[in-house]
Protein backbone atom coordinates (compact mmCIF):
# COMPACT_ATOMS: atom_id res chain seq x y z
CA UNK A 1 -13.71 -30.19 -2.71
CA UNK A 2 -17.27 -28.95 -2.55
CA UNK A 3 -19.64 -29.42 -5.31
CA UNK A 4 -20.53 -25.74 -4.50
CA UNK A 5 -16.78 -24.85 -5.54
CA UNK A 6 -16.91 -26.41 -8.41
CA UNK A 7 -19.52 -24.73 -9.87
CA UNK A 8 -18.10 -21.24 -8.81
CA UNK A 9 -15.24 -22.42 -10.73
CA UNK A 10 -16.90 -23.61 -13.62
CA UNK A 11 -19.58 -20.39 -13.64
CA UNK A 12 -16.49 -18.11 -13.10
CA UNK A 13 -14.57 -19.68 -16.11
CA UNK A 14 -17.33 -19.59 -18.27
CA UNK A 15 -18.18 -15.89 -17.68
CA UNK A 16 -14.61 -15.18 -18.35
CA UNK A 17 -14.81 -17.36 -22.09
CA UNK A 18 -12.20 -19.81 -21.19
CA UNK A 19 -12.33 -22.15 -23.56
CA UNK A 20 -12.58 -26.08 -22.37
CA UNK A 21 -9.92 -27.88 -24.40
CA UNK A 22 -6.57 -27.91 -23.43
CA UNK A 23 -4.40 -26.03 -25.25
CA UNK A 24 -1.69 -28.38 -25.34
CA UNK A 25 -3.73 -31.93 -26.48
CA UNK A 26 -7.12 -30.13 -27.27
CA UNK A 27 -8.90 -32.56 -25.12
CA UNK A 28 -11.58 -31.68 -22.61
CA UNK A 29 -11.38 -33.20 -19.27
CA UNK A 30 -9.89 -31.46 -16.46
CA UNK A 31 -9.15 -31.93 -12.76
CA UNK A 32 -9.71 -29.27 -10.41
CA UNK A 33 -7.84 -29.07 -6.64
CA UNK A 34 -8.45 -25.82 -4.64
CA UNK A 35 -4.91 -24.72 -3.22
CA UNK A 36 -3.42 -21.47 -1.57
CA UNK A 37 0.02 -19.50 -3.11
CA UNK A 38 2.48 -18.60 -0.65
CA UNK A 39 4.18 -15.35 -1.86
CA UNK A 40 7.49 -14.39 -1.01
CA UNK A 41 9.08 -10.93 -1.43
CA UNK A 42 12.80 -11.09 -1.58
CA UNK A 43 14.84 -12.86 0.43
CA UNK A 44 12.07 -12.99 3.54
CA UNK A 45 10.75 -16.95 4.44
CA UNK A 46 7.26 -17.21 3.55
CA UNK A 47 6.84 -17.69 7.31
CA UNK A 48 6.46 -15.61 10.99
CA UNK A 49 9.33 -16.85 13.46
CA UNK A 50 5.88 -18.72 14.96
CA UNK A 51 5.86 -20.62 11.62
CA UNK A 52 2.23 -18.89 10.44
CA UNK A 53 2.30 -18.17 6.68
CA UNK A 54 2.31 -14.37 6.14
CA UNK A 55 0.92 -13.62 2.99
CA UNK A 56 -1.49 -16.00 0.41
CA UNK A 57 -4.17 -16.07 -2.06
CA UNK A 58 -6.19 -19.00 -2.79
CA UNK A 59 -6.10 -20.58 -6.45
CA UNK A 60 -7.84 -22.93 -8.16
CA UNK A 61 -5.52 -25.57 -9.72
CA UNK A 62 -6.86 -27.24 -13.06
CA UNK A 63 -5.26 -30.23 -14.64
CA UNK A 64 -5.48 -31.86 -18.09
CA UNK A 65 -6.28 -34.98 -17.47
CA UNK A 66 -4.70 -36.29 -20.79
CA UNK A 67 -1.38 -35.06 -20.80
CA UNK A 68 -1.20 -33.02 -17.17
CA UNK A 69 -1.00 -29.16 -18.31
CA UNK A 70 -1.84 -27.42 -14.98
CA UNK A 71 -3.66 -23.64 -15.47
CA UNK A 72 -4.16 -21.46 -12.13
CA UNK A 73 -6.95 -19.25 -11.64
CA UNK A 74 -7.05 -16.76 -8.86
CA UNK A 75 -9.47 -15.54 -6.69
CA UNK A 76 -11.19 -18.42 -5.86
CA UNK A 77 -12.04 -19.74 -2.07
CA UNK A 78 -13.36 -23.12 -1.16
């Protein structure tokens, strides 16, 4: 992960007043993994018959790194 990522991250959760502790523990140290979210509509495979994913949006995954309470915020690209 780029240090240029993480700062869009942390800029775009700031501007938004997210709040840094954890709302389960309280504590403030996080892990953050860019990741995409496949999305599937009904009963249709999240892939083409030539096995290319159809239809995702990347997410930023953040982790407690106390007691591992994962938030996802959208919109973000590596």
């Amino acid at each position: 992960m780029s240090e240029k990522w993480v700062n869009r991250l942390s800029d775009d959760l700031d501007e938004a007043g997210v709040k840094e502790e954890c709302p389960r523990c309280a504590q403030t140290e996080w892990n953050a993994q860019p990741m995409h979210l496949w999305v599937t509509v009904g009963d249709e495979p999240p892939t083409n018959l030539l096995g290319e994913v159809k239809d995702y949006f990347p997410l930023a995954a953040v982790v407690c790194t106390n007691c591992g309470f994962v938030a996802f915020h959208a919109g973000l690209n590596e």
